[in-house]
PDB file of N, CA and C in Angstrom:
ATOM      1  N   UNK A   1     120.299  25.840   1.476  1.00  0.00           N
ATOM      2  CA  UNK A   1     119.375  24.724   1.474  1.00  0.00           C
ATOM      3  C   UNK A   1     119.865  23.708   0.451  1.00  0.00           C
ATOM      4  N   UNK A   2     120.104  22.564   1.095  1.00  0.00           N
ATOM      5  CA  UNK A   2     120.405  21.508  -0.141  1.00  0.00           C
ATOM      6  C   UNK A   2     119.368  20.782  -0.428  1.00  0.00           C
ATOM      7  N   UNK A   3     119.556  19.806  -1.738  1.00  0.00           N
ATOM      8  CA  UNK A   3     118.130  19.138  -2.657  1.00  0.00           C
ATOM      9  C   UNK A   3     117.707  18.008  -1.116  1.00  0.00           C
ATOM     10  N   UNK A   4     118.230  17.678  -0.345  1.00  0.00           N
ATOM     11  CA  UNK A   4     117.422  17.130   0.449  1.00  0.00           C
ATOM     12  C   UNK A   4     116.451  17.832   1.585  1.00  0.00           C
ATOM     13  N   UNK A   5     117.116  18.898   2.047  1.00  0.00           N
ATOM     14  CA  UNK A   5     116.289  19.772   2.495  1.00  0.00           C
ATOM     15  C   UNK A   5     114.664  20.084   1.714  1.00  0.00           C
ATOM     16  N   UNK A   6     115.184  20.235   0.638  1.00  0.00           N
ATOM     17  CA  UNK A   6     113.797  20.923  -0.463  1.00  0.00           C
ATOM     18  C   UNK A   6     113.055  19.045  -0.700  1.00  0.00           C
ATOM     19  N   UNK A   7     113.606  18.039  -0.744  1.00  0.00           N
ATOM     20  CA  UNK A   7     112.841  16.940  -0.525  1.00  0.00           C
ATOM     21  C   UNK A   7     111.739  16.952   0.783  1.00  0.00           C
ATOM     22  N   UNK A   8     112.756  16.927   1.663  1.00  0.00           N
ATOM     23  CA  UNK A   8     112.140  16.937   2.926  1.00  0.00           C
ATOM     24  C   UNK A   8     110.688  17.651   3.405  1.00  0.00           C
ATOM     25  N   UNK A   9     111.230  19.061   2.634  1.00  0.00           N
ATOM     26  CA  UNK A   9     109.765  20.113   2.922  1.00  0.00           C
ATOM     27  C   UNK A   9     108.758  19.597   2.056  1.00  0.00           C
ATOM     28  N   UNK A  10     108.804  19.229   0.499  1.00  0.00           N
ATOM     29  CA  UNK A  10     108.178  18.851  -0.033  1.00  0.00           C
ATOM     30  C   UNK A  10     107.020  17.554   0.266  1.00  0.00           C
ATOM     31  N   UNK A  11     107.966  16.832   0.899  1.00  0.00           N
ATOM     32  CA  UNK A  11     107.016  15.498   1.275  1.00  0.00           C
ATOM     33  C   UNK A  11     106.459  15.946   3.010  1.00  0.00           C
ATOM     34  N   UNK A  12     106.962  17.092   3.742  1.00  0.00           N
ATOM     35  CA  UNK A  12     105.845  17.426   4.474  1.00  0.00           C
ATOM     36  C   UNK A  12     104.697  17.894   3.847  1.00  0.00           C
ATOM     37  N   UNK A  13     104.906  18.668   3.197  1.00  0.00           N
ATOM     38  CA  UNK A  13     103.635  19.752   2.832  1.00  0.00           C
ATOM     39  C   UNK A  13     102.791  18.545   1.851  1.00  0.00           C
ATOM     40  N   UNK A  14     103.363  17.625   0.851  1.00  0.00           N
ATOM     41  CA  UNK A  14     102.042  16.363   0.433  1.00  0.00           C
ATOM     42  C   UNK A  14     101.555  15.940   1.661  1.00  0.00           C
ATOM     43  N   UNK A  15     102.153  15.504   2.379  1.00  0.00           N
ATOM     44  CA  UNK A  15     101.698  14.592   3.974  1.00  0.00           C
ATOM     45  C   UNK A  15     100.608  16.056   4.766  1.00  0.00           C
ATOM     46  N   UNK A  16     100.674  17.054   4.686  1.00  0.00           N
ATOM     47  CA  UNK A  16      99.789  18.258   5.317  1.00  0.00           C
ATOM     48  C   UNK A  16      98.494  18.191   4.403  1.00  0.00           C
ATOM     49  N   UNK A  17      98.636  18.181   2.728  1.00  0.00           N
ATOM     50  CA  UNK A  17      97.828  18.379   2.373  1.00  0.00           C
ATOM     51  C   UNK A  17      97.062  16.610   2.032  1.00  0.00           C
ATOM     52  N   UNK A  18      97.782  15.882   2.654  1.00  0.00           N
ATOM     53  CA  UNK A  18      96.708  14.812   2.553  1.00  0.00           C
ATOM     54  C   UNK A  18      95.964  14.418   3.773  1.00  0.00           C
ATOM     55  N   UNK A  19      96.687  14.732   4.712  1.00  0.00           N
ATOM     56  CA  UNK A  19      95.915  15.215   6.444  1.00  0.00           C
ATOM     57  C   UNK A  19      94.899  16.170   6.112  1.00  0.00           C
ATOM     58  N   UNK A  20      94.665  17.282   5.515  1.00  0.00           N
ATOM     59  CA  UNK A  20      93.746  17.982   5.652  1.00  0.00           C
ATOM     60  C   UNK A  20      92.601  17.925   4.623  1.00  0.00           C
ATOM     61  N   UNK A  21      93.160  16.867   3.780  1.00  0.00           N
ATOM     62  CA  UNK A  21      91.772  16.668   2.293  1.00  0.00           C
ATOM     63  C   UNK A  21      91.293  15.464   2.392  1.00  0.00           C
ATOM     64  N   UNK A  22      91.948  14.395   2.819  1.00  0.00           N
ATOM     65  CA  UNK A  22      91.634  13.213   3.445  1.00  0.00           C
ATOM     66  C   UNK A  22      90.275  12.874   4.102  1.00  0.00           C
ATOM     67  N   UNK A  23      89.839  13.225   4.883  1.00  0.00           N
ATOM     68  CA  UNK A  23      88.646  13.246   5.644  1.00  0.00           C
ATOM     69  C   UNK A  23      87.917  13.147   4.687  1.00  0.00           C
ATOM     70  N   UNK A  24      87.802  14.334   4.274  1.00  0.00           N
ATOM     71  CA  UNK A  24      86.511  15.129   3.760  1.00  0.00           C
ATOM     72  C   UNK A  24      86.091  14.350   2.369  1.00  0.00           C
ATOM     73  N   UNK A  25      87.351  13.756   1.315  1.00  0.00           N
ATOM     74  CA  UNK A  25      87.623  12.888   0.000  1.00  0.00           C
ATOM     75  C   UNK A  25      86.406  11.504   1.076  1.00  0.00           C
ATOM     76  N   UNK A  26      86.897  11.023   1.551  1.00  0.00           N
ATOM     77  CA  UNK A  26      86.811   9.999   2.294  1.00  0.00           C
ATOM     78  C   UNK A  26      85.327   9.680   2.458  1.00  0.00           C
ATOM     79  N   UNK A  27      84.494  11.498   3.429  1.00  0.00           N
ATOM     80  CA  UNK A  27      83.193  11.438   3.567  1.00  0.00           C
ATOM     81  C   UNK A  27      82.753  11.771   2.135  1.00  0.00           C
ATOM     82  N   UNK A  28      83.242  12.179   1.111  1.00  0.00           N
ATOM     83  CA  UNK A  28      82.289  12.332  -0.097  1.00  0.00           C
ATOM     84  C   UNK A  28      81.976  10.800  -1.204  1.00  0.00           C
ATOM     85  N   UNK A  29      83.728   9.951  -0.797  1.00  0.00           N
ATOM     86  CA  UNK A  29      83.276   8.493  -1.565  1.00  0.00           C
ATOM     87  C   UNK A  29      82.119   7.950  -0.828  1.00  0.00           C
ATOM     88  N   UNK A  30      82.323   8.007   1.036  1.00  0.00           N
ATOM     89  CA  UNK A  30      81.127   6.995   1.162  1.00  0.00           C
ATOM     90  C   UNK A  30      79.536   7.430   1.251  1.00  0.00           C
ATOM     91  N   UNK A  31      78.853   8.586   1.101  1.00  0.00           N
ATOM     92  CA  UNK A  31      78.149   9.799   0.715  1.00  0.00           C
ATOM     93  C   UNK A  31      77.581   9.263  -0.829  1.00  0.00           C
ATOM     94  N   UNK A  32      78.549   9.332  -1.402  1.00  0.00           N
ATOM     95  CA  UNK A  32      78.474   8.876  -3.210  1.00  0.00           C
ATOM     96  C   UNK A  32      78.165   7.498  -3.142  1.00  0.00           C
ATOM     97  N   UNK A  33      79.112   6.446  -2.492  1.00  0.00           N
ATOM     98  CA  UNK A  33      78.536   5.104  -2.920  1.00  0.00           C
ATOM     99  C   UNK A  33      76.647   5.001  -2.266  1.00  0.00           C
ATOM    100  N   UNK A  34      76.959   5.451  -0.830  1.00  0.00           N
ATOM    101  CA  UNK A  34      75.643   5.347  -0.469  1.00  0.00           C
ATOM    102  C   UNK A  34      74.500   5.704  -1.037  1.00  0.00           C
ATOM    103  N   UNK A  35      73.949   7.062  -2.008  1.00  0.00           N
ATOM    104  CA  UNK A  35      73.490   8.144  -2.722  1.00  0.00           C
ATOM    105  C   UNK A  35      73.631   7.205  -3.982  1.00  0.00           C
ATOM    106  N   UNK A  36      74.207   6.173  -4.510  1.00  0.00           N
ATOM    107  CA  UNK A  36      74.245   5.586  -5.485  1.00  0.00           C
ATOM    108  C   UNK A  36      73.392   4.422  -5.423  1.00  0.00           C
ATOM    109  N   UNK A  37      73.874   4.083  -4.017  1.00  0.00           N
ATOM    110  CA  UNK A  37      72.914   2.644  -4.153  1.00  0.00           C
ATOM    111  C   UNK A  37      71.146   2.854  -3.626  1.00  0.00           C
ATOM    112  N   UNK A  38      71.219   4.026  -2.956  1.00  0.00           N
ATOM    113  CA  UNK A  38      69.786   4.381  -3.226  1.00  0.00           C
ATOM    114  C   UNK A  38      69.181   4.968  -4.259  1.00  0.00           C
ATOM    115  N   UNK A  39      70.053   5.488  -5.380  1.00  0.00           N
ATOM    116  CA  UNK A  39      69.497   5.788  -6.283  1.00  0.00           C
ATOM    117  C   UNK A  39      69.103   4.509  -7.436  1.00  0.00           C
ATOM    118  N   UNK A  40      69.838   3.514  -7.170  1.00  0.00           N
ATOM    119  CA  UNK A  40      69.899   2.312  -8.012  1.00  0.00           C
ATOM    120  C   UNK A  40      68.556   1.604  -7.370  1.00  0.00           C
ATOM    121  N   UNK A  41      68.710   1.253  -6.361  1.00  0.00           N
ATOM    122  CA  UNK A  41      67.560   0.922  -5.795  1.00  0.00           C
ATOM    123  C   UNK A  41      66.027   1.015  -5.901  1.00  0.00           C
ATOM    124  N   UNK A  42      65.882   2.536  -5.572  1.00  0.00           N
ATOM    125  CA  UNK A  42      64.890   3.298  -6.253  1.00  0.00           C
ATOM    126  C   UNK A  42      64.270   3.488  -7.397  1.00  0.00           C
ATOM    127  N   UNK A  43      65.670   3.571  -8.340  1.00  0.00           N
ATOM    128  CA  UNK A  43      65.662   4.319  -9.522  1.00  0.00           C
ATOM    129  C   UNK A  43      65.143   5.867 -10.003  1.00  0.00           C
ATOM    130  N   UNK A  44      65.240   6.113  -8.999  1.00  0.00           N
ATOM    131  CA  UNK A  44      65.577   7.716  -9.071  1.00  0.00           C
ATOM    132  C   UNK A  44      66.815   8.624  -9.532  1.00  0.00           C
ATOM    133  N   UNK A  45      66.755   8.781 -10.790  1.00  0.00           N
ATOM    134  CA  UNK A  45      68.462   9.206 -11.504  1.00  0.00           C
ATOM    135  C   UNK A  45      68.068  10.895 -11.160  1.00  0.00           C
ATOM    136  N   UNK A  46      68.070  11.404 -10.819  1.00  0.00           N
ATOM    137  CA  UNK A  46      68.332  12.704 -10.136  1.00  0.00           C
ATOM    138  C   UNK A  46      69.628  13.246  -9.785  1.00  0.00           C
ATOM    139  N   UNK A  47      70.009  14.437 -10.710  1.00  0.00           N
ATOM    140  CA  UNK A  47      71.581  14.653 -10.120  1.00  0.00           C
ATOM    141  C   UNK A  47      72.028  15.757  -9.043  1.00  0.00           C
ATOM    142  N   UNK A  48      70.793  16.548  -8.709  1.00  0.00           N
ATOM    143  CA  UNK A  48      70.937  16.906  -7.473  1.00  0.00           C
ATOM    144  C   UNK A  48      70.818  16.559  -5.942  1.00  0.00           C
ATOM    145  N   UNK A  49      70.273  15.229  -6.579  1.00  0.00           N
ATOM    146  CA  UNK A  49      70.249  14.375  -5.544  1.00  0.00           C
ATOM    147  C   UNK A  49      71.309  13.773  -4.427  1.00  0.00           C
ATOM    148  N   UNK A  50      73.244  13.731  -5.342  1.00  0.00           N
ATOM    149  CA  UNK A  50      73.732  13.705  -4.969  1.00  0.00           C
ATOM    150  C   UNK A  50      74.731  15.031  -4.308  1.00  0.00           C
ATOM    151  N   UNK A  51      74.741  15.890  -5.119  1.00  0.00           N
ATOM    152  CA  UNK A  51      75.378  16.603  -4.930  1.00  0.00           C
ATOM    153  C   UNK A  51      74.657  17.629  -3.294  1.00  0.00           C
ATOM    154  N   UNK A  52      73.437  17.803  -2.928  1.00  0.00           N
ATOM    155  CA  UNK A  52      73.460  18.120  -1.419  1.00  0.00           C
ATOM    156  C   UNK A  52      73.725  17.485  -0.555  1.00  0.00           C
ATOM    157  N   UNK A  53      73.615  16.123  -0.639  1.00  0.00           N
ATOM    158  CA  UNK A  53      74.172  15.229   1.015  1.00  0.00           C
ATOM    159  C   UNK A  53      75.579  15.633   0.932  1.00  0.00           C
ATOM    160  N   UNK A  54      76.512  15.274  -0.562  1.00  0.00           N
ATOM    161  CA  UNK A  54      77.708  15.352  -0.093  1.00  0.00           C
ATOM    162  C   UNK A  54      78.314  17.014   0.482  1.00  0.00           C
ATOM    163  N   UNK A  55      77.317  17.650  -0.265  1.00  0.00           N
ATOM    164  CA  UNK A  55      77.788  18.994   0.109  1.00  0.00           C
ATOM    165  C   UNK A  55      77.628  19.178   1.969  1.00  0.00           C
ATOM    166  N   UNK A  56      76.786  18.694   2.426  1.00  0.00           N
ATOM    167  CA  UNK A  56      75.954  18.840   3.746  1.00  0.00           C
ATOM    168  C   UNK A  56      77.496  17.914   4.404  1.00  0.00           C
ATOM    169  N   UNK A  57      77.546  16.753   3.820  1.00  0.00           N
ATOM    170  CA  UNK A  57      78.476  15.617   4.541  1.00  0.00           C
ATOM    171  C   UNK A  57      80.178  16.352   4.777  1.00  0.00           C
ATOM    172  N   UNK A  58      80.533  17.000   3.970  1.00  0.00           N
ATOM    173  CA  UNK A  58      81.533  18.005   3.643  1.00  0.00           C
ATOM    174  C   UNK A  58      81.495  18.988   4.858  1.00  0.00           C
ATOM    175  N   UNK A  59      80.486  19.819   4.781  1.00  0.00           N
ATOM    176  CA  UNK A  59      80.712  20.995   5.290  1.00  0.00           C
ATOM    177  C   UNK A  59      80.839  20.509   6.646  1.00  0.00           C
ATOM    178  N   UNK A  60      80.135  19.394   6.960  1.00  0.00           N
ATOM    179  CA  UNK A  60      79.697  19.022   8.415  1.00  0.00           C
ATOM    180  C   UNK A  60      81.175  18.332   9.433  1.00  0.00           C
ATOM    181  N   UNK A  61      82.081  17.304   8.242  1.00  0.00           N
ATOM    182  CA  UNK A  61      83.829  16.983   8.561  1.00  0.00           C
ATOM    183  C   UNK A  61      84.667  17.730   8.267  1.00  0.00           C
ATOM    184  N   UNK A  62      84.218  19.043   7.614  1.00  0.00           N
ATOM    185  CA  UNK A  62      85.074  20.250   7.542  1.00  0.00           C
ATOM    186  C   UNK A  62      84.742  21.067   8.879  1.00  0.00           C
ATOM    187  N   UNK A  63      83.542  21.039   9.588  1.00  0.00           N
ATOM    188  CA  UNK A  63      83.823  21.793  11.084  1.00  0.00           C
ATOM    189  C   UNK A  63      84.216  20.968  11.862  1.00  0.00           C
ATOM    190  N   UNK A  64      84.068  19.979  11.939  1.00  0.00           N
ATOM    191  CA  UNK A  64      84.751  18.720  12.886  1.00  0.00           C
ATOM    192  C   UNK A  64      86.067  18.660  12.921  1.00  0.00           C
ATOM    193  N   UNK A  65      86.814  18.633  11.849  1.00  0.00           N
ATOM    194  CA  UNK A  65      87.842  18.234  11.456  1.00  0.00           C
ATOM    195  C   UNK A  65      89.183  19.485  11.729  1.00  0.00           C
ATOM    196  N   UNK A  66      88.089  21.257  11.975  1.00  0.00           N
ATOM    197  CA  UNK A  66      89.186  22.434  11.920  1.00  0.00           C
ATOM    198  C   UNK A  66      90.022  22.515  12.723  1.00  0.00           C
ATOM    199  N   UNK A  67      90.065  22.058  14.045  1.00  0.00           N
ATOM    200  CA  UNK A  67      91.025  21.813  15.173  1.00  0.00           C
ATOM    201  C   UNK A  67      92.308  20.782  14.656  1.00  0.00           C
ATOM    202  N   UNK A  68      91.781  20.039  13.917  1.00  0.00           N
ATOM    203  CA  UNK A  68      93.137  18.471  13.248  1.00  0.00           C
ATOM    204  C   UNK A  68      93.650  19.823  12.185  1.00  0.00           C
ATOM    205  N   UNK A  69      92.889  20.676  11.570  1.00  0.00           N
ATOM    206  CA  UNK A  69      93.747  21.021  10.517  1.00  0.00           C
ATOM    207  C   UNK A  69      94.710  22.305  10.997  1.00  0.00           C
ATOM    208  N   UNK A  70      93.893  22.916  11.846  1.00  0.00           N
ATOM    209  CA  UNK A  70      94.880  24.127  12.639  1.00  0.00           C
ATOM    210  C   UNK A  70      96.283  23.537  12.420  1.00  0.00           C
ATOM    211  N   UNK A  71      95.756  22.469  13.886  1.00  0.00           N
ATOM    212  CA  UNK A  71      97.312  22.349  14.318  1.00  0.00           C
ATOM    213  C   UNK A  71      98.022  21.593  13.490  1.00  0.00           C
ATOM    214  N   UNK A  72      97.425  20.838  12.609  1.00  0.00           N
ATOM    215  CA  UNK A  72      98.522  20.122  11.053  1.00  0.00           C
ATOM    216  C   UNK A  72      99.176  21.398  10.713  1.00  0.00           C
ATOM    217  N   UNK A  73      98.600  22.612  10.061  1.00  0.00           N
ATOM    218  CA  UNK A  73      99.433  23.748   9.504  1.00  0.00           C
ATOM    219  C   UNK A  73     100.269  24.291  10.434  1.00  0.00           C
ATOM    220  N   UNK A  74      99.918  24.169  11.575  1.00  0.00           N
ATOM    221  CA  UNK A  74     100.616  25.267  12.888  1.00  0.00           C
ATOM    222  C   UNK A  74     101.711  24.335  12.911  1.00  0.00           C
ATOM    223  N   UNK A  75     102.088  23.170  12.527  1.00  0.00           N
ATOM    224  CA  UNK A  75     103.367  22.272  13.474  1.00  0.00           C
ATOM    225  C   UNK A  75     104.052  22.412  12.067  1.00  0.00           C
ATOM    226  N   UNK A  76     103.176  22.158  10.606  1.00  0.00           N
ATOM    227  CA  UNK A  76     104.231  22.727   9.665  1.00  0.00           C
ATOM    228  C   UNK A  76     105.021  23.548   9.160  1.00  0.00           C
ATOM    229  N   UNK A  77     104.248  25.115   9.769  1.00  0.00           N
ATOM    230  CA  UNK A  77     104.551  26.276   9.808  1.00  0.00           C
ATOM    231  C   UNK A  77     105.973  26.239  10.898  1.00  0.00           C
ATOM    232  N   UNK A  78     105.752  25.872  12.035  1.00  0.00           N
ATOM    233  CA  UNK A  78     107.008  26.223  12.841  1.00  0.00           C
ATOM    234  C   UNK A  78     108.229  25.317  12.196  1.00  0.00           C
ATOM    235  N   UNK A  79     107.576  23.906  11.585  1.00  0.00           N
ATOM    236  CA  UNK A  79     108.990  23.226  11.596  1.00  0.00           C
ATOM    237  C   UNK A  79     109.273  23.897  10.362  1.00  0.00           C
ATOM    238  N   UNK A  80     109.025  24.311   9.208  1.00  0.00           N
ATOM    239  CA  UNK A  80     109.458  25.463   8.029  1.00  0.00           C
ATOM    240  C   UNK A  80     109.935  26.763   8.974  1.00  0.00           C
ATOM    241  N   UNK A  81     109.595  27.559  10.072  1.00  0.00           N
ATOM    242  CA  UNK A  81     110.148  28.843  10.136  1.00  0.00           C
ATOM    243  C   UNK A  81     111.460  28.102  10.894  1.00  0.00           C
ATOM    244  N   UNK A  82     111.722  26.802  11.646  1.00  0.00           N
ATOM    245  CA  UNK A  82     112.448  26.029  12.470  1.00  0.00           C
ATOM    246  C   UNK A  82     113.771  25.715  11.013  1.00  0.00           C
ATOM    247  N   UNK A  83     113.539  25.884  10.109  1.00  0.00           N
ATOM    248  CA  UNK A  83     114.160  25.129   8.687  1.00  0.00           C
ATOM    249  C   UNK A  83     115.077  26.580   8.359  1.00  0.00           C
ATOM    250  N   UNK A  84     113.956  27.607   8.549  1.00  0.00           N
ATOM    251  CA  UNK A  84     114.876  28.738   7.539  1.00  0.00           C
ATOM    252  C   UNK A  84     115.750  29.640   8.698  1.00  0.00           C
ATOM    253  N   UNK A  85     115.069  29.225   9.787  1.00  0.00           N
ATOM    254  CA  UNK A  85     116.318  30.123  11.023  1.00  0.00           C
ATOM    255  C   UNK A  85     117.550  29.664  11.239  1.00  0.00           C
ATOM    256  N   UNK A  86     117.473  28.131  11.259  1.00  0.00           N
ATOM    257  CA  UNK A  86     118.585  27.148  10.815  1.00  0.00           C
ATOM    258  C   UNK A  86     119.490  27.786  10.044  1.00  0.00           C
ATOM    259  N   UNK A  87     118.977  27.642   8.833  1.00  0.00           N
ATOM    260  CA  UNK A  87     119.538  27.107   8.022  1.00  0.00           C
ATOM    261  C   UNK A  87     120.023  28.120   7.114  1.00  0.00           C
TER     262      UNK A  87
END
């Protein structure tokens, strides 16, 4: 394996793990801004207030989302076992 090889895998597996955390980062900023501006609004400073929607908002683009993440790992997995049979 040469240093570009070990580049190569490397910037798949960031690109896998930003496909699969992405979403979910994504539904918790807009969860938080929203949960913010009703709390500003209101004025209700409550800190469990935020932390169940996003938890609920999470769990809910984490079952949506398990089919995108399968096959993200499944196509990285072969092109890595595709790398070391090679190579």
């Amino acid at each position: 394996m040469t240093a570009h090889d070990a580049i190569e895998i490397t910037r798949a597996a960031m690109v896998l793990v930003l496909t699969i955390v992405g979403p979910m980062l994504i539904t918790s900023l807009i969860v938080g801004v929203v949960i913010g501006l009703v709390q500003a609004l209101t004025q209700i400073q409550e800190m469990t207030l935020t932390f169940v929607p996003k938890l609920l908002a999470i769990g809910m683009v984490l079952l949506l989302c398990l089919p995108m993440i399968g096959s993200a790992m499944a196509n990285f997995t072969h092109q890595l076992s595709d790398r070391i049979i090679q190579g």
